[in-house]
PDB file of N, CA and C in Angstrom:
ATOM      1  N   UNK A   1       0.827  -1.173   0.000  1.00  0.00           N
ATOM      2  CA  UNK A   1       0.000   0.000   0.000  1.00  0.00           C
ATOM      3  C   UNK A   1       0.876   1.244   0.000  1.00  0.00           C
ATOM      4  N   UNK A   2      -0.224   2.447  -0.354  1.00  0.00           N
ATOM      5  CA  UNK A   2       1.286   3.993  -0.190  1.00  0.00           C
ATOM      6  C   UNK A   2       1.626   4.036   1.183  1.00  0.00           C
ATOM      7  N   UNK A   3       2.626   4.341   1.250  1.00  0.00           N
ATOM      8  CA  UNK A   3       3.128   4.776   2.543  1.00  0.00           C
ATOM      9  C   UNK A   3       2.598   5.735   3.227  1.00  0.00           C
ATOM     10  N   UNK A   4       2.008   6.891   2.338  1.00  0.00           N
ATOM     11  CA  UNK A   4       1.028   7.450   2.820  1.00  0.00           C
ATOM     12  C   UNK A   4       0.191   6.846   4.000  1.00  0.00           C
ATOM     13  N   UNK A   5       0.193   5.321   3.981  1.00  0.00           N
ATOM     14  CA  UNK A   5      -1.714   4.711   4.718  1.00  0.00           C
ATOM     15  C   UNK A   5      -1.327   4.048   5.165  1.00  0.00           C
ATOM     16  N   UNK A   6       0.171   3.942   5.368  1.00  0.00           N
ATOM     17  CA  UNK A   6       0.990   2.612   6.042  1.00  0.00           C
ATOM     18  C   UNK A   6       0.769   2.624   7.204  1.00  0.00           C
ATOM     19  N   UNK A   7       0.566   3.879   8.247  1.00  0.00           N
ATOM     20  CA  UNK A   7       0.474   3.385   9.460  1.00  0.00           C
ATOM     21  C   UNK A   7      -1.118   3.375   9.923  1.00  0.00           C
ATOM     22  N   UNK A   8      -2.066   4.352   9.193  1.00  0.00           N
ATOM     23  CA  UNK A   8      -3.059   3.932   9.279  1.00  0.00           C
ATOM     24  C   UNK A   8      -3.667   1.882  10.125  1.00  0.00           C
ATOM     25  N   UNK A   9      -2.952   1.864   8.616  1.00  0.00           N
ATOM     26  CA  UNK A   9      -3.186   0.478   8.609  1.00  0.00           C
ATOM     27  C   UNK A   9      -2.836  -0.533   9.766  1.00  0.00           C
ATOM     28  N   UNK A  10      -1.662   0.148   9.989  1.00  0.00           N
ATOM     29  CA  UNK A  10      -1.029  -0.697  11.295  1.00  0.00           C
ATOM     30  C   UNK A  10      -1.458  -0.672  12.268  1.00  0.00           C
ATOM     31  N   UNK A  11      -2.663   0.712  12.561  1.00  0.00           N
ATOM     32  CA  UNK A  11      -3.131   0.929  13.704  1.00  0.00           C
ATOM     33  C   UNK A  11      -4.302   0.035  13.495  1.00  0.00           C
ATOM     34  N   UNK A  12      -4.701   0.270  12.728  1.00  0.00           N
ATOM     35  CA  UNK A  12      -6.581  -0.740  12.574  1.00  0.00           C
ATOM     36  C   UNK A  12      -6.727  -2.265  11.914  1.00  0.00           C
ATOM     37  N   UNK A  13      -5.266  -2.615  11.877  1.00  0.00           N
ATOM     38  CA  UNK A  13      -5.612  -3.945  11.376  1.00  0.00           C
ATOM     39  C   UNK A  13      -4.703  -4.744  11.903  1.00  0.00           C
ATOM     40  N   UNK A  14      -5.476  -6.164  12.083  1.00  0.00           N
ATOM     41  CA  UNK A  14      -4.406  -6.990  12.859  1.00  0.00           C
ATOM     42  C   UNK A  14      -3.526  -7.954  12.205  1.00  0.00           C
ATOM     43  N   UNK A  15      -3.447  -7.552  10.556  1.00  0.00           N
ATOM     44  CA  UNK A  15      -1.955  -7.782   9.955  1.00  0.00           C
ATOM     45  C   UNK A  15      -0.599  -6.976  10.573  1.00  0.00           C
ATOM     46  N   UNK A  16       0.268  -7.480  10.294  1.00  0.00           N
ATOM     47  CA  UNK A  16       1.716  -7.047  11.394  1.00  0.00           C
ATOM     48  C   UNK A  16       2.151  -7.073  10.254  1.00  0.00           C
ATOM     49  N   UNK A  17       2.051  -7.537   9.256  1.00  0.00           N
ATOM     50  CA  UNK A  17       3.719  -7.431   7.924  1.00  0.00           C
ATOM     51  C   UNK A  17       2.974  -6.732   6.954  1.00  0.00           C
ATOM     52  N   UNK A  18       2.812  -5.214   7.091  1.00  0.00           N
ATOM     53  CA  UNK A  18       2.309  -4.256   6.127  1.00  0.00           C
ATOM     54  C   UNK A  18       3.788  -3.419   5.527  1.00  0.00           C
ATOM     55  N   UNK A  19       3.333  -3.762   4.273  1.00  0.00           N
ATOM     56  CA  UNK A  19       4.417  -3.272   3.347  1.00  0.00           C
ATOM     57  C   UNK A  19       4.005  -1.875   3.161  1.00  0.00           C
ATOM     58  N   UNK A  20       4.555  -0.527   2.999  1.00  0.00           N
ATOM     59  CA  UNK A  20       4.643   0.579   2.492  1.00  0.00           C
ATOM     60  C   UNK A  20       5.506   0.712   0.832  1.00  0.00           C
ATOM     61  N   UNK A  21       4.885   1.578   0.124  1.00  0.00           N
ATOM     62  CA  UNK A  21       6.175   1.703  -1.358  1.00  0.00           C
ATOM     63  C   UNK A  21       5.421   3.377  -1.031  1.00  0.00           C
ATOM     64  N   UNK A  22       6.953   3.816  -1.901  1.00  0.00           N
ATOM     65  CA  UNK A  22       6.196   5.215  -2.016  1.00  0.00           C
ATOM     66  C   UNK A  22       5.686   5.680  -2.854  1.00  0.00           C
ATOM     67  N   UNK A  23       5.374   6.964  -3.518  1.00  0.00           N
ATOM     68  CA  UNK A  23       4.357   7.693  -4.502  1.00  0.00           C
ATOM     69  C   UNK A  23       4.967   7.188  -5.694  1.00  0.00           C
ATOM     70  N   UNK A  24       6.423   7.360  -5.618  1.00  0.00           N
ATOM     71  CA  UNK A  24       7.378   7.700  -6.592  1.00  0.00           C
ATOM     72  C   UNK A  24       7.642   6.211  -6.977  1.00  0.00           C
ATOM     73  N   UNK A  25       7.859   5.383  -6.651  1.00  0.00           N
ATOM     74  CA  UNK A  25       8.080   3.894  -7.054  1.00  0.00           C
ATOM     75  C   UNK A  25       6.765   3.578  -8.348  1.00  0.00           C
ATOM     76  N   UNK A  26       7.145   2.519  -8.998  1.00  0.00           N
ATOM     77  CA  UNK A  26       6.119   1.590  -9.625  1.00  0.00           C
ATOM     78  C   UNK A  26       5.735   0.507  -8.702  1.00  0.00           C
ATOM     79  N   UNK A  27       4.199   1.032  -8.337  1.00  0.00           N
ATOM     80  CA  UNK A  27       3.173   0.010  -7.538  1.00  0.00           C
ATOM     81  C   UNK A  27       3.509  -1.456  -7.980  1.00  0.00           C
ATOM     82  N   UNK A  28       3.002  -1.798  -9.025  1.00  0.00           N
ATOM     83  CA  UNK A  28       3.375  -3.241  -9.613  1.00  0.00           C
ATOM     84  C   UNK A  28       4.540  -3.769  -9.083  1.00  0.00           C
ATOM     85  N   UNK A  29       5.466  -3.168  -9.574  1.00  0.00           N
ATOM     86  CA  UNK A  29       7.021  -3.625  -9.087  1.00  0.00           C
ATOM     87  C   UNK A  29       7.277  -3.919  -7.988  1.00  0.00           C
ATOM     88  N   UNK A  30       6.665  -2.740  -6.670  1.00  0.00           N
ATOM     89  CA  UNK A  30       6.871  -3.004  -5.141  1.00  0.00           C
ATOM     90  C   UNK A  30       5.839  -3.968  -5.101  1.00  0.00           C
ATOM     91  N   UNK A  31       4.854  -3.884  -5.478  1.00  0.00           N
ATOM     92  CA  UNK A  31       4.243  -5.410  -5.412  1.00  0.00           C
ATOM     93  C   UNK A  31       4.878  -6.781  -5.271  1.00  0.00           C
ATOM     94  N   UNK A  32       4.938  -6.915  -6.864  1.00  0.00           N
ATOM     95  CA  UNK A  32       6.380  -7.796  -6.995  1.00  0.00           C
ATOM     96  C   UNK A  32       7.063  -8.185  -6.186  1.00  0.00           C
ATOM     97  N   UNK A  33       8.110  -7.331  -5.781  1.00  0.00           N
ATOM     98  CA  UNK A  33       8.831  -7.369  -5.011  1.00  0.00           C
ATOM     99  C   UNK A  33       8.501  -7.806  -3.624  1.00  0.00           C
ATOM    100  N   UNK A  34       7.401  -7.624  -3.177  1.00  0.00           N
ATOM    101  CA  UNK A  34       6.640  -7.772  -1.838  1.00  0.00           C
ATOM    102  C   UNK A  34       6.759  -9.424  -2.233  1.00  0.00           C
ATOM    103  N   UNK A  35       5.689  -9.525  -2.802  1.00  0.00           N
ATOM    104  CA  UNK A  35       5.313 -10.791  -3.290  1.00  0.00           C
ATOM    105  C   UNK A  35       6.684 -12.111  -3.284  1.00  0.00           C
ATOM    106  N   UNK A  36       7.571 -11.526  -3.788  1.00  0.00           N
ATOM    107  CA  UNK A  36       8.748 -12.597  -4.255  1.00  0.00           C
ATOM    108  C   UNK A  36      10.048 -12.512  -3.101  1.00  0.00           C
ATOM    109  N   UNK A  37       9.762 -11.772  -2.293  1.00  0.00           N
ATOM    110  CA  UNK A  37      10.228 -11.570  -1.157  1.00  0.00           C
ATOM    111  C   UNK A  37       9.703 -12.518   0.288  1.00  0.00           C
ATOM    112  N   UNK A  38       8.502 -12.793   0.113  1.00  0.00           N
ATOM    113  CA  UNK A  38       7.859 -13.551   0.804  1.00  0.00           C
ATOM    114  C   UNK A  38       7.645 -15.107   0.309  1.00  0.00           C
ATOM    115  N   UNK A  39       8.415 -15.540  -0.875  1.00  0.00           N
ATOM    116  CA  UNK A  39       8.431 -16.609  -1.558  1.00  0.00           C
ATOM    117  C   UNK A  39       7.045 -17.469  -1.711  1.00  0.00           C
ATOM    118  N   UNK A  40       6.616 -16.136  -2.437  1.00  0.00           N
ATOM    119  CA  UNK A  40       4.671 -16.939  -2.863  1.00  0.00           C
ATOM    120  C   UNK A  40       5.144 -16.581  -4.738  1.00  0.00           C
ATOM    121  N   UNK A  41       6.391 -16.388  -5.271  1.00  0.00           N
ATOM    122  CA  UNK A  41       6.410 -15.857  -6.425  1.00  0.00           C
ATOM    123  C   UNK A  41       5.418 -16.908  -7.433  1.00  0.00           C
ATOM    124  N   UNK A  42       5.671 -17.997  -7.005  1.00  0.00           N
ATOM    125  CA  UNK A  42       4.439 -19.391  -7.649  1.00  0.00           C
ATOM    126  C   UNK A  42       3.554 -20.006  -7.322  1.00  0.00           C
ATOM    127  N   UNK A  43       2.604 -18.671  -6.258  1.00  0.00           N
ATOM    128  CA  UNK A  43       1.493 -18.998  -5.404  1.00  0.00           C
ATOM    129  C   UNK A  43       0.245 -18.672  -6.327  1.00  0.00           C
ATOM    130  N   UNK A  44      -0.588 -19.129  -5.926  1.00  0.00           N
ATOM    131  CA  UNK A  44      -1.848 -18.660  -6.557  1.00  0.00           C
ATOM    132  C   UNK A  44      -2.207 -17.478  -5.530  1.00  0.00           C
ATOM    133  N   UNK A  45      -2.584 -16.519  -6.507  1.00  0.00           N
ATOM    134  CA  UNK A  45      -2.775 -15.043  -5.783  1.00  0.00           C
ATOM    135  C   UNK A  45      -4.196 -14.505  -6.046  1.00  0.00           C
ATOM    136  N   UNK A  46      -5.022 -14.184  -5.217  1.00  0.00           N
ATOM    137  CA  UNK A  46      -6.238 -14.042  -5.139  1.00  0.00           C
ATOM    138  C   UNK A  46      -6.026 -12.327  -5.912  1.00  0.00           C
ATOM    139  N   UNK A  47      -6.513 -11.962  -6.618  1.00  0.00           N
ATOM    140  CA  UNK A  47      -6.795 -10.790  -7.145  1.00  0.00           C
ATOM    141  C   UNK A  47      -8.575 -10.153  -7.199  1.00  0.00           C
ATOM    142  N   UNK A  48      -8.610  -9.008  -6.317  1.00  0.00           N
ATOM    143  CA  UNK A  48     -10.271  -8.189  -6.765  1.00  0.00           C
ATOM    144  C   UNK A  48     -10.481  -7.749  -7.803  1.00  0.00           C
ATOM    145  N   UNK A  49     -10.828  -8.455  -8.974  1.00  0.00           N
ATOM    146  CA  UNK A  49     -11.040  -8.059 -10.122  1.00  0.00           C
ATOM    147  C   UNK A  49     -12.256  -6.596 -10.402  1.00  0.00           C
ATOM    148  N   UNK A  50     -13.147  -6.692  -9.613  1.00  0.00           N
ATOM    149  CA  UNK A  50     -13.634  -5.720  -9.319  1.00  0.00           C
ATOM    150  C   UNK A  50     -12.740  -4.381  -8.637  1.00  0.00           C
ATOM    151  N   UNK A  51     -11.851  -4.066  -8.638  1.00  0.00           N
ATOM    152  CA  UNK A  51     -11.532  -3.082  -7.868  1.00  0.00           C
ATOM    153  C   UNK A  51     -10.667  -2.385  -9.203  1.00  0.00           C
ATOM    154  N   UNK A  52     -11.072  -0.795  -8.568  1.00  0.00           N
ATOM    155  CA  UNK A  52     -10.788   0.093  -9.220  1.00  0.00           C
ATOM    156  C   UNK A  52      -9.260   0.552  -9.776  1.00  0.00           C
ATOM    157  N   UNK A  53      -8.538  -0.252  -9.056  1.00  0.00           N
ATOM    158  CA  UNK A  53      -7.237  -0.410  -9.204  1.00  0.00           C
ATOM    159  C   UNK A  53      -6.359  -1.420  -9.687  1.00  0.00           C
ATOM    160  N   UNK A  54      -7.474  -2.321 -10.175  1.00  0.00           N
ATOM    161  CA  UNK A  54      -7.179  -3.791 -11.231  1.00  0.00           C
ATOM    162  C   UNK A  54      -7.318  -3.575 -12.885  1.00  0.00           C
ATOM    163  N   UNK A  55      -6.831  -2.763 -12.857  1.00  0.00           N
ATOM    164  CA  UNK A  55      -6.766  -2.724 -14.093  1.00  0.00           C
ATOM    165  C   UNK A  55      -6.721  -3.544 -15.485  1.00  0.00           C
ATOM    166  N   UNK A  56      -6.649  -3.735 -16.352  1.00  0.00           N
ATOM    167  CA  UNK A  56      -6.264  -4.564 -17.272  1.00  0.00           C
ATOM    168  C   UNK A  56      -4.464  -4.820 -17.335  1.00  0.00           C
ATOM    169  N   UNK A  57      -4.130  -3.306 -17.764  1.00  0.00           N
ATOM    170  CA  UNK A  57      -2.487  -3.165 -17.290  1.00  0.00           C
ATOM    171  C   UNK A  57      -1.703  -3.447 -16.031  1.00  0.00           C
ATOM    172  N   UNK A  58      -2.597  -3.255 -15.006  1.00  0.00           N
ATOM    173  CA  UNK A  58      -2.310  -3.204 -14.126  1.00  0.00           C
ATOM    174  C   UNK A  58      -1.958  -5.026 -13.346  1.00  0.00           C
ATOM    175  N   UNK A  59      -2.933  -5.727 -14.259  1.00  0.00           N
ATOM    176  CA  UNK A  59      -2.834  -7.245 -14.141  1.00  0.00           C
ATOM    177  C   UNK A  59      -2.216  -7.671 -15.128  1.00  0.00           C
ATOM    178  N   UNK A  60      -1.427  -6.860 -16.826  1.00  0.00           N
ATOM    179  CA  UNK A  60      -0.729  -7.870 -17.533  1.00  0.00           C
ATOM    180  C   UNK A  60       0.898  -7.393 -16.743  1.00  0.00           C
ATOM    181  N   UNK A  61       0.813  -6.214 -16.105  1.00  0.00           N
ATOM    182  CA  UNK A  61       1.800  -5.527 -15.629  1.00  0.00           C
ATOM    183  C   UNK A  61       2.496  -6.952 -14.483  1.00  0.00           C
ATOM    184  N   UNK A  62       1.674  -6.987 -13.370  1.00  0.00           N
ATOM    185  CA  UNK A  62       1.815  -8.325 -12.110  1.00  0.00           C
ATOM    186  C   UNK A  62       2.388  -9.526 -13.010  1.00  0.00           C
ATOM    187  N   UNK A  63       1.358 -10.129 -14.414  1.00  0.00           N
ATOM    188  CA  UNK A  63       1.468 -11.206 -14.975  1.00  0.00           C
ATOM    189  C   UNK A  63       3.118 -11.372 -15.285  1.00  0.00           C
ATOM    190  N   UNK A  64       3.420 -10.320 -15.940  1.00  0.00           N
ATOM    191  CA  UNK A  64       4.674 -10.203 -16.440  1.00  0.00           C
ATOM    192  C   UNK A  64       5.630 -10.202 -15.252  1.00  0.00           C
ATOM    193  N   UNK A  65       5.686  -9.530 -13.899  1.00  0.00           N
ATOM    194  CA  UNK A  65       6.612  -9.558 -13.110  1.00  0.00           C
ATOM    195  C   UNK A  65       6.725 -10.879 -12.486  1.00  0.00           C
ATOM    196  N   UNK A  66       5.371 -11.921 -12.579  1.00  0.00           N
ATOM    197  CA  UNK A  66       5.350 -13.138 -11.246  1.00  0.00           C
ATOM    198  C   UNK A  66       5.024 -14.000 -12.166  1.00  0.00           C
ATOM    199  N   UNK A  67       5.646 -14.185 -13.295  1.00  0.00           N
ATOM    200  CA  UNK A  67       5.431 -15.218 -14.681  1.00  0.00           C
ATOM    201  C   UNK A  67       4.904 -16.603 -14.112  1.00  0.00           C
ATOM    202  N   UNK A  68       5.258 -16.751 -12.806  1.00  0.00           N
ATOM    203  CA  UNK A  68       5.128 -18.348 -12.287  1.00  0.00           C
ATOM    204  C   UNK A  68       3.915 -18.181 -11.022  1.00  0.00           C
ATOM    205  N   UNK A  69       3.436 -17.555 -11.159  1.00  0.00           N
ATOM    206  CA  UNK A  69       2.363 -16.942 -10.297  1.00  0.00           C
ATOM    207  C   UNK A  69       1.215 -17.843 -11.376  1.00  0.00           C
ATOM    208  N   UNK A  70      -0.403 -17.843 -10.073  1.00  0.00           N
ATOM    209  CA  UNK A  70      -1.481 -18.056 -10.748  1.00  0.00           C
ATOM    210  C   UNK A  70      -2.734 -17.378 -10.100  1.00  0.00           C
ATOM    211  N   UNK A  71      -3.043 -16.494 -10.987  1.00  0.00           N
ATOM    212  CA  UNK A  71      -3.890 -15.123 -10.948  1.00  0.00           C
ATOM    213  C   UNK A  71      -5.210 -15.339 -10.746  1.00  0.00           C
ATOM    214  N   UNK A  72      -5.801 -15.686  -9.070  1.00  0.00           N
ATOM    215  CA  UNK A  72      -7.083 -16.055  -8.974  1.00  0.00           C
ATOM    216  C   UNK A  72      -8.566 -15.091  -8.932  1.00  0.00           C
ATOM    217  N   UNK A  73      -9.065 -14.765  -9.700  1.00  0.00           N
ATOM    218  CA  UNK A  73     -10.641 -13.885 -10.024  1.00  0.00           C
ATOM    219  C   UNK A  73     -11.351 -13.968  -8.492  1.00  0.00           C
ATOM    220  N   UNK A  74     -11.292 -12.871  -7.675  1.00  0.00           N
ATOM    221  CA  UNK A  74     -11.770 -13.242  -6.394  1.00  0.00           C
ATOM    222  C   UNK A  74     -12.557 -11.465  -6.641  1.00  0.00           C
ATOM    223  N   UNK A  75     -13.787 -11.202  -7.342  1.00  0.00           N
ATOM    224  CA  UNK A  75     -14.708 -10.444  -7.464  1.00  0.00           C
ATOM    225  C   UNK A  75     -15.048  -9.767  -6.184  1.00  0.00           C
ATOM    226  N   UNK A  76     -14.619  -8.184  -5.826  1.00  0.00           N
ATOM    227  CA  UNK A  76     -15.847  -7.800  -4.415  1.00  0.00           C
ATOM    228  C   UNK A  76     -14.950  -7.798  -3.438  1.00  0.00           C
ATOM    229  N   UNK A  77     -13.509  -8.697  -3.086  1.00  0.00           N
ATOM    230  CA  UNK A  77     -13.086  -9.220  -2.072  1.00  0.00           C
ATOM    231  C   UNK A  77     -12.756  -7.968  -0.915  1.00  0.00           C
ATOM    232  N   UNK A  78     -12.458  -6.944  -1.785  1.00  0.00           N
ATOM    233  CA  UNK A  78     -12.173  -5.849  -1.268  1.00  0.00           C
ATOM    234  C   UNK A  78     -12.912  -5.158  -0.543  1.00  0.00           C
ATOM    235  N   UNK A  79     -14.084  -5.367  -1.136  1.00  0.00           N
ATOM    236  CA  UNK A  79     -15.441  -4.441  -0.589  1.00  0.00           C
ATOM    237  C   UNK A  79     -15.944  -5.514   0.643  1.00  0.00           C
ATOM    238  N   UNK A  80     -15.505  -6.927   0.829  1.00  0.00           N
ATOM    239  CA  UNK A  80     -16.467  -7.595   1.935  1.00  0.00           C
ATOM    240  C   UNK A  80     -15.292  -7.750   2.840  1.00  0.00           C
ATOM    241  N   UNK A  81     -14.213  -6.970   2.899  1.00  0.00           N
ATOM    242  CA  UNK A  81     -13.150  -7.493   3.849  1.00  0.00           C
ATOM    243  C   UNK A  81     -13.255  -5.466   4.590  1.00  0.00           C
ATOM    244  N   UNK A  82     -13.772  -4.527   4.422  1.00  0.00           N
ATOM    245  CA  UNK A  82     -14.248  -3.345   4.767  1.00  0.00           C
ATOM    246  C   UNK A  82     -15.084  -3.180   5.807  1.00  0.00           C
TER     247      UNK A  82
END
């Protein structure tokens, strides 16, 4: 997430390993990087296809960084975890 909301987050949620990237980075990439850092690079990854920030690019963008990844259609997830 931006770093901007990083601590937000830390305060209201009871995940403990919240990643920050900043404005200036490529989201995808710190993604990535999150992702392959935590050695899920060939996990099946739940994606909110519904969300405003799933782009089309934005998912061939992920596809391309986590080639061994498998990109699961999880519709809404965003909106029922709120």
């Amino acid at each position: 997430m931006r770093a901007l909301d990083e601590a937000s987050c830390r305060e209201k949620s009871w995940i403990s390993d919240v990643v920050g990237f900043a404005d200036t980075d490529e989201v995808q990439a710190a993604v990535a990087t999150s992702i392959r850092e935590r050695r899920f690079a060939g996990a099946r990854i739940g994606l909110d296809t519904n969300s405003y920030s799933m782009s089309a690019a934005t998912f061939m963008r992920l596809s391309a960084l986590l080639p061994d990844a498998s990109f699961i259609p999880m519709p809404g997830l965003s909106d029922s975890l709120r």
